[in-house]
C-alpha atoms as a PDB file:
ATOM      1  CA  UNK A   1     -10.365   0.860  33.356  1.00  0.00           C
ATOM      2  CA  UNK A   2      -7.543   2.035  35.670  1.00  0.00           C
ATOM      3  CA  UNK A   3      -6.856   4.738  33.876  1.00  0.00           C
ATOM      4  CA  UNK A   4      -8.022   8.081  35.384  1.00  0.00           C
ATOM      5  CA  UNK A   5      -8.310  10.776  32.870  1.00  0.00           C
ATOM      6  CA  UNK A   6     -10.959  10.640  29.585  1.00  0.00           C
ATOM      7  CA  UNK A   7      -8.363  12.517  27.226  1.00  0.00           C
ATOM      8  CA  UNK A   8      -4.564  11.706  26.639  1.00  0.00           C
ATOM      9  CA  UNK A   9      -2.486  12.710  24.077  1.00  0.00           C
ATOM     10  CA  UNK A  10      -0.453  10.605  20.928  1.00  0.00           C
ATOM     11  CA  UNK A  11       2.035   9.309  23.448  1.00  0.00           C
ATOM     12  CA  UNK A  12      -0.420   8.621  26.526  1.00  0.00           C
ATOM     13  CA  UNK A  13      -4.124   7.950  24.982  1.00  0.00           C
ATOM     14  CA  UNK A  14      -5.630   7.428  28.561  1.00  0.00           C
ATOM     15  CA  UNK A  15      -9.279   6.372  28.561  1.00  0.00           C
ATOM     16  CA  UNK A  16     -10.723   7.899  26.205  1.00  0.00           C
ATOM     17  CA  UNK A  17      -7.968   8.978  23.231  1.00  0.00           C
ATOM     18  CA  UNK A  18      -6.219  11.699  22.455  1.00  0.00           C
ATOM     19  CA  UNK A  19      -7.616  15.502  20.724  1.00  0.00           C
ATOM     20  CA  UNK A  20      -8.796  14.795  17.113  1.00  0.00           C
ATOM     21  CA  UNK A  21     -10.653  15.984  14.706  1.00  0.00           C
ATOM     22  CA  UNK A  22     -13.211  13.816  13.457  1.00  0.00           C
ATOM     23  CA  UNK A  23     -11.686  10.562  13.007  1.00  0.00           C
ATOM     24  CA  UNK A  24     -12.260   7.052  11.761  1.00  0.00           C
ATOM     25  CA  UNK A  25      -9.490   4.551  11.316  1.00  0.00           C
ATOM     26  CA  UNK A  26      -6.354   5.786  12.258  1.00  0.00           C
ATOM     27  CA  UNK A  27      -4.290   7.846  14.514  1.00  0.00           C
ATOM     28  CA  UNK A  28      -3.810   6.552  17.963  1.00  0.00           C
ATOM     29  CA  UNK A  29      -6.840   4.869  19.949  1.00  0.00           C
ATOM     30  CA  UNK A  30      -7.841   5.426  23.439  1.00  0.00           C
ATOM     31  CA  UNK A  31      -7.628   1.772  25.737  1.00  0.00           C
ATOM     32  CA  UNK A  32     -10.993   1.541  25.845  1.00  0.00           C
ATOM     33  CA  UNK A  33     -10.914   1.934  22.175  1.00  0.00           C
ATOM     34  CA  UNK A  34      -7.998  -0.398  21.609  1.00  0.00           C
ATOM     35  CA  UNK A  35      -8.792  -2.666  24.339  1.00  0.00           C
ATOM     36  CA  UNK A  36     -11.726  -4.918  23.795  1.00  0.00           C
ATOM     37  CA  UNK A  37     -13.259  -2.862  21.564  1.00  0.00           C
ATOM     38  CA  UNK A  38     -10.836  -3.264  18.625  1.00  0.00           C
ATOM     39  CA  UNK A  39      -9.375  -6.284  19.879  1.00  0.00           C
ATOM     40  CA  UNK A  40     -13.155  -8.057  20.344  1.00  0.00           C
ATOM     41  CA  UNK A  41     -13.328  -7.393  16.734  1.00  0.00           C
ATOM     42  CA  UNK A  42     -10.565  -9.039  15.937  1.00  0.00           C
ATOM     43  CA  UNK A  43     -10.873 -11.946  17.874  1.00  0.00           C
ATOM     44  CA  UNK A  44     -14.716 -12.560  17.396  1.00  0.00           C
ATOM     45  CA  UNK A  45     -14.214 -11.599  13.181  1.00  0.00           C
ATOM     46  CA  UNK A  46     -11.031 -13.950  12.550  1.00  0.00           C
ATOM     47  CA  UNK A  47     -10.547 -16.553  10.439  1.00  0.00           C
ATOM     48  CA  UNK A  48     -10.967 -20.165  11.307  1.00  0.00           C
ATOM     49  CA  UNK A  49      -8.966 -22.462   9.917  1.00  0.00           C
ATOM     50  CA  UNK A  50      -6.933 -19.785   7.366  1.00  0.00           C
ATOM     51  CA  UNK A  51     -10.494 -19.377   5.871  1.00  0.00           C
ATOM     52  CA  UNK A  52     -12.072 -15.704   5.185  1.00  0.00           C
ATOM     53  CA  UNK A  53     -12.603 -13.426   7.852  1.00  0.00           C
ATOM     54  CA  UNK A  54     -16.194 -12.704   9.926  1.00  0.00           C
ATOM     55  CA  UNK A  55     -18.355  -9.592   9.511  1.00  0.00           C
ATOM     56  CA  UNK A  56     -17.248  -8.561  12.856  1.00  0.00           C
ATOM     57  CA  UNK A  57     -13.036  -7.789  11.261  1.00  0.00           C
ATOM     58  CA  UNK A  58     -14.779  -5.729   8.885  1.00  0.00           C
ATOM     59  CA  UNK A  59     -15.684  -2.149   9.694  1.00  0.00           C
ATOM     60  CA  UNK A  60     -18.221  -1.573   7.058  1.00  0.00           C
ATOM     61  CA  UNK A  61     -19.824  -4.964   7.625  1.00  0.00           C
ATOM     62  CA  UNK A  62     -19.671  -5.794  11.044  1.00  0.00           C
ATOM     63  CA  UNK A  63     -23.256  -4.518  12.284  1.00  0.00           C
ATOM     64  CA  UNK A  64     -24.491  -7.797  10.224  1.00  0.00           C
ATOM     65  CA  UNK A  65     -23.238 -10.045  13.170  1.00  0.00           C
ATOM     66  CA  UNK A  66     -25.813  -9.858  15.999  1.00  0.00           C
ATOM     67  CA  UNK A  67     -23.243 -10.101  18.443  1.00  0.00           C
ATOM     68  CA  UNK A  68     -22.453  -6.567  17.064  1.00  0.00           C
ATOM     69  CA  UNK A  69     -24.565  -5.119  19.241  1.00  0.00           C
ATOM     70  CA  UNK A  70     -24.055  -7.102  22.063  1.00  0.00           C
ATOM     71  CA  UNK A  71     -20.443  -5.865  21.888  1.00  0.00           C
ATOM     72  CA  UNK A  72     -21.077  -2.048  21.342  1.00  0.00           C
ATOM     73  CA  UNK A  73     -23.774  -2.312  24.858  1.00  0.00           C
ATOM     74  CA  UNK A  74     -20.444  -4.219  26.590  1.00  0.00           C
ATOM     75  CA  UNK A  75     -18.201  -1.099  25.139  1.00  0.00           C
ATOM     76  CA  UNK A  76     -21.408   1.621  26.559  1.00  0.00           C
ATOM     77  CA  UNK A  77     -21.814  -0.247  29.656  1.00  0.00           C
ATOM     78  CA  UNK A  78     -17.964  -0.017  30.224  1.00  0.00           C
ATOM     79  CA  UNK A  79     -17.802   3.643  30.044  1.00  0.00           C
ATOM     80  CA  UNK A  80     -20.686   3.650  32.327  1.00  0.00           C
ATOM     81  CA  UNK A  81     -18.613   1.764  34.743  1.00  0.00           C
ATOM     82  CA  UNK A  82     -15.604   4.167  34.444  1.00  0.00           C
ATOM     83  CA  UNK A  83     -17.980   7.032  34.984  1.00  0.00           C
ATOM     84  CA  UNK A  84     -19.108   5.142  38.532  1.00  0.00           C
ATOM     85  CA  UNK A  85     -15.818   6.355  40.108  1.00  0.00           C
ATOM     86  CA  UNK A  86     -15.898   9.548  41.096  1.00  0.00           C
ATOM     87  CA  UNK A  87     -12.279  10.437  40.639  1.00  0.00           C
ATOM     88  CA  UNK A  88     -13.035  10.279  36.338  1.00  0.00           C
ATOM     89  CA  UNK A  89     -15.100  12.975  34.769  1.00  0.00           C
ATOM     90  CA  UNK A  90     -15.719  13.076  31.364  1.00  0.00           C
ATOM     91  CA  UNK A  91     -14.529  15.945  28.778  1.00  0.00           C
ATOM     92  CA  UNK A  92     -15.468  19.451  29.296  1.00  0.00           C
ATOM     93  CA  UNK A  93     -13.879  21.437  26.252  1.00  0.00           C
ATOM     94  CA  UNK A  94     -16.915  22.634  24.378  1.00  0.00           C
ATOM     95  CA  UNK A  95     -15.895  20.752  20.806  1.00  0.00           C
ATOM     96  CA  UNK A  96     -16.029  17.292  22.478  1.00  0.00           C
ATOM     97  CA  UNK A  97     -19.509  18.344  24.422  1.00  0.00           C
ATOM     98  CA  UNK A  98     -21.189  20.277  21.527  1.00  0.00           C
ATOM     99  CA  UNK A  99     -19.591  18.256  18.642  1.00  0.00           C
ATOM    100  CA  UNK A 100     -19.604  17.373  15.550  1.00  0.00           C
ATOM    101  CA  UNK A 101     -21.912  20.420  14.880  1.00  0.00           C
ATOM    102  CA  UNK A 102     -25.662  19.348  13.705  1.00  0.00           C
ATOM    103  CA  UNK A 103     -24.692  21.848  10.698  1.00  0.00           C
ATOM    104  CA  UNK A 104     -21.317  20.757   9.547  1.00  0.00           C
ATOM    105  CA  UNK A 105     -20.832  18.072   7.157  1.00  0.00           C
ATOM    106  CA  UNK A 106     -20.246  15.454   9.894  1.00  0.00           C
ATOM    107  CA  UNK A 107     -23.027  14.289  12.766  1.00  0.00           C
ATOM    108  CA  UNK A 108     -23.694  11.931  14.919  1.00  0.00           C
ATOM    109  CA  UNK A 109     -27.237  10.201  13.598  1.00  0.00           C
ATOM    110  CA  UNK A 110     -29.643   8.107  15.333  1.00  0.00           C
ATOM    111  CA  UNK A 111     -32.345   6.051  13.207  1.00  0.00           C
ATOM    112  CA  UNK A 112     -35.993   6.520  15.161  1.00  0.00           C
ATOM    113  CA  UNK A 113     -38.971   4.686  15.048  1.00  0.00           C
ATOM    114  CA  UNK A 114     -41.471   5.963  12.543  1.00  0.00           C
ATOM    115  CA  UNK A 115     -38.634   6.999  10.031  1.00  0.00           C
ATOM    116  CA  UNK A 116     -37.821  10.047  12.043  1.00  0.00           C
ATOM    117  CA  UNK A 117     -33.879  10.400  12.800  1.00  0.00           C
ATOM    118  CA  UNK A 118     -32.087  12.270  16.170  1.00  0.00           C
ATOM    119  CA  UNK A 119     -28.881  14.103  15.826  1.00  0.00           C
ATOM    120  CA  UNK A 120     -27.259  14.444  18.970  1.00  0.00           C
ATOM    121  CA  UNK A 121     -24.049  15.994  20.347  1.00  0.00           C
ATOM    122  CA  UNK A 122     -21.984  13.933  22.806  1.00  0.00           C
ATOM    123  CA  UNK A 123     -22.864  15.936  25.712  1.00  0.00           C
ATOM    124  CA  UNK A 124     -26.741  14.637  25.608  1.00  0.00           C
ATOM    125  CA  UNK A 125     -25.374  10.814  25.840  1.00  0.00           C
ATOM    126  CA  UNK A 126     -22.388  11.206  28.217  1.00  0.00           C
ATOM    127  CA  UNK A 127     -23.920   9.820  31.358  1.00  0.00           C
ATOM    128  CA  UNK A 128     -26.969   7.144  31.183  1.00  0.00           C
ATOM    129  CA  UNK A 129     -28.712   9.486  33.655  1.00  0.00           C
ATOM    130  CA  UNK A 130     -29.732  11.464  30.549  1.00  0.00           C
ATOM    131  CA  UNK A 131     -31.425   8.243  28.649  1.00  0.00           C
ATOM    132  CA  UNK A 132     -33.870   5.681  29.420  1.00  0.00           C
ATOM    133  CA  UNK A 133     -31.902   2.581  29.929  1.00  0.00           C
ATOM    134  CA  UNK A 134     -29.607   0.894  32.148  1.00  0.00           C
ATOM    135  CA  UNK A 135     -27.931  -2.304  32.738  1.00  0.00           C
ATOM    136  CA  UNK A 136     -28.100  -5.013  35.298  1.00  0.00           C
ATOM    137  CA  UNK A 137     -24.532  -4.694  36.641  1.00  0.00           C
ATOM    138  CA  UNK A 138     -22.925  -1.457  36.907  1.00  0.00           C
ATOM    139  CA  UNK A 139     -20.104  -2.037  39.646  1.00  0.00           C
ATOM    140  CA  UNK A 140     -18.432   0.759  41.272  1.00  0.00           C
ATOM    141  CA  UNK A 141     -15.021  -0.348  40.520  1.00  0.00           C
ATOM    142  CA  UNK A 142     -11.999  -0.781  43.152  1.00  0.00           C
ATOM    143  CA  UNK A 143     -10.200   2.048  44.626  1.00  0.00           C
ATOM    144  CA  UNK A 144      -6.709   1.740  42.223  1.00  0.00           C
ATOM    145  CA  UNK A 145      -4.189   4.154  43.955  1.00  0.00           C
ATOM    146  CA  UNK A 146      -3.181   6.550  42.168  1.00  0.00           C
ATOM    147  CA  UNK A 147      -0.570   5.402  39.258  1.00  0.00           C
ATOM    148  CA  UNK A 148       2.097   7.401  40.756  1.00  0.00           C
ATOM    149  CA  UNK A 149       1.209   6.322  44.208  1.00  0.00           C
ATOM    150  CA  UNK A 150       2.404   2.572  42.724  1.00  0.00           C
ATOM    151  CA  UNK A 151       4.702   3.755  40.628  1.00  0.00           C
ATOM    152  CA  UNK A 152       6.444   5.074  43.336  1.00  0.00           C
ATOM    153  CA  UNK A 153       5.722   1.993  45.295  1.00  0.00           C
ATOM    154  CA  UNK A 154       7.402  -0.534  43.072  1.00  0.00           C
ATOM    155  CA  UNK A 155      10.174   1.719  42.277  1.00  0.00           C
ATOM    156  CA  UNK A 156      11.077   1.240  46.190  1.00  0.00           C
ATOM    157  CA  UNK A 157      10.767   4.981  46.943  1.00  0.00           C
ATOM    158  CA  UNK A 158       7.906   3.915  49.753  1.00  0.00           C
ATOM    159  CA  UNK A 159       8.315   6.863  52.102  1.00  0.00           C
ATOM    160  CA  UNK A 160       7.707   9.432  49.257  1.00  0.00           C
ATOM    161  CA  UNK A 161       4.906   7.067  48.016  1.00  0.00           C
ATOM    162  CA  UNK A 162       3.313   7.330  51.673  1.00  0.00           C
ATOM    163  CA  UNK A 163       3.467  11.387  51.267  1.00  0.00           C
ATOM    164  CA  UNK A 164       1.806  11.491  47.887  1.00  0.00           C
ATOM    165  CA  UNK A 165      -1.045   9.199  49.415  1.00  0.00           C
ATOM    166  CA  UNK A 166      -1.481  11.933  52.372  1.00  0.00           C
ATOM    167  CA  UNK A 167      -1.413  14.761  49.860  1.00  0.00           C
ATOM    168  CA  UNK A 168       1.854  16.364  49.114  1.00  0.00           C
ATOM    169  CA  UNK A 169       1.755  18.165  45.930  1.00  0.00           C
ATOM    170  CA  UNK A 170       3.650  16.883  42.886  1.00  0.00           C
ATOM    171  CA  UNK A 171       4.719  18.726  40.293  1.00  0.00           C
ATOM    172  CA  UNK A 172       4.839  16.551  37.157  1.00  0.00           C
ATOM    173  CA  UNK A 173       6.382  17.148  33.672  1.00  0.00           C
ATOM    174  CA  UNK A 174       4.849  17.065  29.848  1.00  0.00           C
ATOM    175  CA  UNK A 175       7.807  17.594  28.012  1.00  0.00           C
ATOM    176  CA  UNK A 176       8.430  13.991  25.775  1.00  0.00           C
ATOM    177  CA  UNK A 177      11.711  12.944  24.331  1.00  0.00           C
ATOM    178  CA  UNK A 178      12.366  10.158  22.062  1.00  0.00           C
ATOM    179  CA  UNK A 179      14.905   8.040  23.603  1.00  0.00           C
ATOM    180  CA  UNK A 180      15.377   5.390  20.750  1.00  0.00           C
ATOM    181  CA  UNK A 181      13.946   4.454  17.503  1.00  0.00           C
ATOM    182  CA  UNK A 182      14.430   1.363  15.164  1.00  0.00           C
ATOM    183  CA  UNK A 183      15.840   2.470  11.911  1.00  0.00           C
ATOM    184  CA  UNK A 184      13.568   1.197   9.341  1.00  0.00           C
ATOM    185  CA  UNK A 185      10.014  -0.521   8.804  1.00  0.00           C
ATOM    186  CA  UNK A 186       9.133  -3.522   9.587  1.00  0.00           C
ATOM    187  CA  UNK A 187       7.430  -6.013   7.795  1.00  0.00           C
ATOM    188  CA  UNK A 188       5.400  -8.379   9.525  1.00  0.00           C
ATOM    189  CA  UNK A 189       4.588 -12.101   8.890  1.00  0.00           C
ATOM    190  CA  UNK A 190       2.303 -14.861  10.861  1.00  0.00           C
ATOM    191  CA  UNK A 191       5.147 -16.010  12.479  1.00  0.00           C
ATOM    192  CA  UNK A 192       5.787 -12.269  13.680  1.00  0.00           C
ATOM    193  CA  UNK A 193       9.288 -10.196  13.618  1.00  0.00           C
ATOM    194  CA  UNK A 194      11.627  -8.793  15.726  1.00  0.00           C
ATOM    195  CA  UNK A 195      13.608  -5.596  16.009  1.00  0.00           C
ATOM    196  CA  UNK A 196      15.789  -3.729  17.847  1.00  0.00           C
ATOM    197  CA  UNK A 197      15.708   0.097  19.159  1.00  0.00           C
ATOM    198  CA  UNK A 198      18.979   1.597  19.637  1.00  0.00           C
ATOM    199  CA  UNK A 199      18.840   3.777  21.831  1.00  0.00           C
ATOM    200  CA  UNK A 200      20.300   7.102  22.773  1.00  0.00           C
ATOM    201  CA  UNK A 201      23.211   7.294  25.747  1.00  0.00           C
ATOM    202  CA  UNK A 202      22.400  10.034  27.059  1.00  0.00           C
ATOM    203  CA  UNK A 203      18.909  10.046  27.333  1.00  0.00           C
ATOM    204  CA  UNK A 204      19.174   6.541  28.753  1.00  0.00           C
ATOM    205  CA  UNK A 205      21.204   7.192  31.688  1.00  0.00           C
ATOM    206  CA  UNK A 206      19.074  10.482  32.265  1.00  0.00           C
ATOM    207  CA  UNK A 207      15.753   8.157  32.419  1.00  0.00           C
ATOM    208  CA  UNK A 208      17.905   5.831  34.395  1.00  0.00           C
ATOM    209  CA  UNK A 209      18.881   8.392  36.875  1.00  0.00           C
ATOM    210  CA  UNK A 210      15.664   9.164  37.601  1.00  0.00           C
ATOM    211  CA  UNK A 211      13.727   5.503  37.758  1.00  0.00           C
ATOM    212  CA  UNK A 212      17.197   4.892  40.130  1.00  0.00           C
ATOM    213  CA  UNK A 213      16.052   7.903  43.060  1.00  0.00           C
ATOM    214  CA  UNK A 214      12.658   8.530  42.388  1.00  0.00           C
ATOM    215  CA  UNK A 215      10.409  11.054  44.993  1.00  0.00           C
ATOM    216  CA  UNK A 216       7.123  13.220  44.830  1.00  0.00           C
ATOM    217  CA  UNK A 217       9.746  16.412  44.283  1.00  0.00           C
ATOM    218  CA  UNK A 218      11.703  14.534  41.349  1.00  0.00           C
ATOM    219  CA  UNK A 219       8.820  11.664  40.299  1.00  0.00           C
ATOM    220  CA  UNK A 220      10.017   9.178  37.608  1.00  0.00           C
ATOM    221  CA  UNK A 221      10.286   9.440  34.106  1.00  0.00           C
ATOM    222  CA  UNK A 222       7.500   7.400  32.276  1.00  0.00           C
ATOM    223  CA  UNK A 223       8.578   4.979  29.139  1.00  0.00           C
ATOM    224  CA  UNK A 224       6.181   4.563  26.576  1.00  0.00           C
ATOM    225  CA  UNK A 225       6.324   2.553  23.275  1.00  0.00           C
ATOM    226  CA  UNK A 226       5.218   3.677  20.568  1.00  0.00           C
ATOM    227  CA  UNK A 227       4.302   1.801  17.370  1.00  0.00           C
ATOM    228  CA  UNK A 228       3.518   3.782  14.270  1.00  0.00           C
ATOM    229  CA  UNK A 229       2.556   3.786  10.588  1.00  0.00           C
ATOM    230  CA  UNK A 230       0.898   0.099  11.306  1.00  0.00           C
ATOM    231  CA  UNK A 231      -0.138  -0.937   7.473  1.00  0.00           C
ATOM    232  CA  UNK A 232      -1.569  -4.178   6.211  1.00  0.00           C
ATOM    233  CA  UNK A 233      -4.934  -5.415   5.210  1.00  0.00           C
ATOM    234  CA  UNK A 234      -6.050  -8.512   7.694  1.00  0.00           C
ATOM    235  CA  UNK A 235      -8.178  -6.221  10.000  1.00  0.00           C
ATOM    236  CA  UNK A 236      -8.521  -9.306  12.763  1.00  0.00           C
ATOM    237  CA  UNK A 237      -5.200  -9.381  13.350  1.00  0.00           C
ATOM    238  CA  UNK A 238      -3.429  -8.495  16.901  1.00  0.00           C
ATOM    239  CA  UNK A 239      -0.281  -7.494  17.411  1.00  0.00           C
ATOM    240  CA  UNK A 240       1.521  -8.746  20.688  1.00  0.00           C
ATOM    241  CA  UNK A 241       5.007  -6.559  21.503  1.00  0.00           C
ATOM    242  CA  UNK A 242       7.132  -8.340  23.982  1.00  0.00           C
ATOM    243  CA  UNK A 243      10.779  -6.592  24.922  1.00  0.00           C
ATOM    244  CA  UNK A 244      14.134  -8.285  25.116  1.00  0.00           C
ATOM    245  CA  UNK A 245      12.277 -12.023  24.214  1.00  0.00           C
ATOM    246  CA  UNK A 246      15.448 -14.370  24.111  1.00  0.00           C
ATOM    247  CA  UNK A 247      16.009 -15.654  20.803  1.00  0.00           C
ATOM    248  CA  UNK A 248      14.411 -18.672  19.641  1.00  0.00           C
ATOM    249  CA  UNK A 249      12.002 -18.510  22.815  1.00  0.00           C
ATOM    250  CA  UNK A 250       8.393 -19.178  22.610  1.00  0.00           C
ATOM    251  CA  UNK A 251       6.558 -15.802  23.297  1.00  0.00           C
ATOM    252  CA  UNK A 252       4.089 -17.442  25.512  1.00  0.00           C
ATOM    253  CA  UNK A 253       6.563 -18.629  27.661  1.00  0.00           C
ATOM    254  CA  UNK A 254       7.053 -15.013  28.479  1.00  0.00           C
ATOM    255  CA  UNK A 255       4.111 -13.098  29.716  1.00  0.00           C
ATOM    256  CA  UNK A 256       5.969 -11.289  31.949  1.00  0.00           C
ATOM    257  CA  UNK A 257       7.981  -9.571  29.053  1.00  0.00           C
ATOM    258  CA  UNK A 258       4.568  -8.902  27.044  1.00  0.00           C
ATOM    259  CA  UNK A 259       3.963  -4.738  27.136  1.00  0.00           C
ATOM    260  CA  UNK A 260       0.648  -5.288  25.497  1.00  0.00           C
ATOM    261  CA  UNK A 261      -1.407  -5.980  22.603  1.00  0.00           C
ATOM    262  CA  UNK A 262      -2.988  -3.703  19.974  1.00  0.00           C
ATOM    263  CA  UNK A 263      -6.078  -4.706  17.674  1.00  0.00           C
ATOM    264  CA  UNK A 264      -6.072  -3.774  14.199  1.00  0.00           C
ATOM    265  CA  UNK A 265      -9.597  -3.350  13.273  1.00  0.00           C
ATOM    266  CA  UNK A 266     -10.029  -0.825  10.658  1.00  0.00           C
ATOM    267  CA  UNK A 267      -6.569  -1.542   9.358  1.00  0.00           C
ATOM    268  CA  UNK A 268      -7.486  -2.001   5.727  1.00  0.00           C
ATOM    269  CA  UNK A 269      -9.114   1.496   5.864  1.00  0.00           C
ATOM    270  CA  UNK A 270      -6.441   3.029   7.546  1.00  0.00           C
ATOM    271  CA  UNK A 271      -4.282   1.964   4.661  1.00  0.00           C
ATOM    272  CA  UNK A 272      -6.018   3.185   1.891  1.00  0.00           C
ATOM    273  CA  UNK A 273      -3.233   5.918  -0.046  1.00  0.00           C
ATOM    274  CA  UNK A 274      -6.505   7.286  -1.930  1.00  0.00           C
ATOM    275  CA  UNK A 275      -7.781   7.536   1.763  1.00  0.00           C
ATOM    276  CA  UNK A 276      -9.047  10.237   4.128  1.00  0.00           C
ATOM    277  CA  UNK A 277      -5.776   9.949   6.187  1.00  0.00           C
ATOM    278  CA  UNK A 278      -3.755   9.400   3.282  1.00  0.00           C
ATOM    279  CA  UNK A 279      -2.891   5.990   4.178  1.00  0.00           C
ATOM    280  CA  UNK A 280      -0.788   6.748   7.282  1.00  0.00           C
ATOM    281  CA  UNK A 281      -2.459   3.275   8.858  1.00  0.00           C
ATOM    282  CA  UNK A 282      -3.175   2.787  12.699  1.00  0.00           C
END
């Protein structure tokens, strides 16, 4: 909900995800996406005591839970929320706003009473203005500077921090380099895995350099990791990443080396070789 843009890219989803095509189980999630919605999916859908998974870990199954819909109105009402600050605006490129096409092979449906059906575009559903419902708590969330601003902040560079706040224009780069890789899959068991990313010199002392004398003419590099090619077939199941855990350690006595979680709902899909996405996984 911090975030502040609708549309990232692979590296940074943002709110909403990156550019796609039309796309269902896999390629790379937005955090709303990822974060409750696949992750309430998991959790609510797992197994209790090792014993088969709920309806809701199961994309083609889970609207047989009630609490389906409870969730999907949470997921609405969230993006309802985000849309209460006025700093976020939703998408205007003409294939998110007029898509998928009421004529192409793909549409979004909507099952009316008396057996009727509407096909809508997402630009007649962005904003709850344009329908006839609401919900009971719609908070304007709380001024978040702006991630730069606290970037900046808790990098020590406070003066330049102060500057941004009042204004000063920034000049920001899109270029991405990969600064370090792990150098082969990585299977994954209950009891989880480790692994290690070696990474390159000379990229690491230029990132380094610049996280060392950051300011709103030379801002800091961002570090993002990057987990790809995610294959398996328990759909509940969450994957925690923490960096530089000491050995033997319990992760939970560590939150403050966890970088995040990641739900894999529609993991099984995702998987499939005979698959629209040729099994590439999430």
């Amino acid at each position: 909900m911090t975030s502040d843009k609708y549309t990232g890219d692979d590296t940074n989803p943002e709110f909403g995800g990156p550019v796609t095509g039309f796309l269902h189980f896999g390629g790379t999630s937005g955090l709303l996406e990822n974060n409750p919605h696949n992750l309430v999916h998991g959790a609510v859908g797992g197994s209790l005591q090792n014993g088969p998974d709920g309806l809701m870990s199961n994309p083609s199954l889970a609207a047989l839970d009630p609490i389906f819909y409870l969730h999907h109105a949470n997921i609405d009402r969230m993006w309802a929320v985000w849309n209460q600050n006025s700093a976020n605006t939703n998408p205007t490129d003409p294939n998110w706003m007029n898509g998928p096409t009421a004529t192409g092979d793909r549409k979004f449906v909507m099952p009316m009473p008396g057996g009727v059906s509407w096909v809508y575009t997402s630009q007649q559903v962005s904003r709850l203005s344009q329908l006839n419902y609401t919900y009971d708590s719609l908070p304007t969330p709380a001024a978040v500077p702006a991630l730069l601003i606290q970037r900046l902040t808790r990098l020590g560079a406070t003066a330049a921090a102060k500057r941004v706040k009042e204004g000063a224009a920034v000049t920001t780069g899109r270029n991405v380099e990969l600064v370090g890789a792990n150098q082969q899959a990585l299977p994954i068991k209950s009891s989880g895995a480790s692994t290690t990313v070696k990474l390159d010199p000379v990229v690491r002392r230029r990132v380094s350099a610049s996280l060392a004398a950051p300011s709103e003419t030379a801002p800091p590099d961002r570090v993002f990791l990057n987990l790809e090619n995610v294959r398996g077939t328990h759909d509940a199941a969450a994957l925690s990443v923490y960096i530089n855990l000491p050995k033997g350690a319990k992760p939970g006595d560590h939150p403050e080396l966890l970088a995040g979680s990641v739900g894999l709902f529609g993991l099984s899909r995702a998987s499939l070789k005979d698959g629209k996405h040729g099994g590439q996984g999430l």
